[in-house]
Protein backbone atom coordinates (compact mmCIF):
# COMPACT_ATOMS: atom_id res chain seq x y z
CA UNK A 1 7.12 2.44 32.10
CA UNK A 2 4.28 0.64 30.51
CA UNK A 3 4.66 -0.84 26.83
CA UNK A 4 3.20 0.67 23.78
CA UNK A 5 0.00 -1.33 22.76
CA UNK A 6 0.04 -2.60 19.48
CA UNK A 7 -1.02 -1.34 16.73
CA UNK A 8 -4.85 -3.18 15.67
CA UNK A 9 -4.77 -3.31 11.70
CA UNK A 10 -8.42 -3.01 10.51
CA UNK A 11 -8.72 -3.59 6.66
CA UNK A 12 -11.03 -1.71 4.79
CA UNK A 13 -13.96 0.37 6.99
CA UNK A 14 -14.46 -2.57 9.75
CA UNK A 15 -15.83 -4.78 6.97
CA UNK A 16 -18.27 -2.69 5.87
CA UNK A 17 -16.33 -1.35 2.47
CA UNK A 18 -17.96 0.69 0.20
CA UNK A 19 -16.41 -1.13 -3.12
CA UNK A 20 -18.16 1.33 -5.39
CA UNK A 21 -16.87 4.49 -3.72
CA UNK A 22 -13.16 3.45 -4.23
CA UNK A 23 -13.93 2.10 -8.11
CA UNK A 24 -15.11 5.72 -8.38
CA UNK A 25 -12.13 7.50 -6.68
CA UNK A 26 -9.78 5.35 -8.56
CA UNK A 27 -10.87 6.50 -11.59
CA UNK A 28 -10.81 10.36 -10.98
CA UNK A 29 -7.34 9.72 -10.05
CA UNK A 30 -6.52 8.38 -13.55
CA UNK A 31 -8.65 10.53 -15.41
CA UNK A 32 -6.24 13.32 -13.70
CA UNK A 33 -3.64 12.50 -15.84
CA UNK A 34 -2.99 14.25 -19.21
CA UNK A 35 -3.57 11.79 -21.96
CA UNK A 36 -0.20 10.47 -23.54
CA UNK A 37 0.07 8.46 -26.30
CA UNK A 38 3.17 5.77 -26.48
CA UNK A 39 5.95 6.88 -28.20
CA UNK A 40 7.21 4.43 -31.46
CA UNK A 41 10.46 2.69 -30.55
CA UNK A 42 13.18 3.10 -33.47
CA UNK A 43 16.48 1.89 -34.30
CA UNK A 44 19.07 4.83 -33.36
């Protein structure tokens, strides 16, 4: 039985990342949310 090969871990696209592409993705993702506003903390 031959061993599994190992895993090669490859960050981003082979080096050729596309910086603006995930700034813009990133920001979809947030603007997906509802807006909240924070809640005032009081004494009980």
């Amino acid at each position: 039985m031959t061993p599994l090969p190992s895993p090669e871990v490859v960050e981003g696209n082979g080096g050729n990342t596309d910086w603006g592409l995930w700034t813009e993705a990133v920001k979809d993702e947030e603007n997906a949310f509802a807006p909240t506003e924070p809640m005032p903390l009081r004494a009980r």
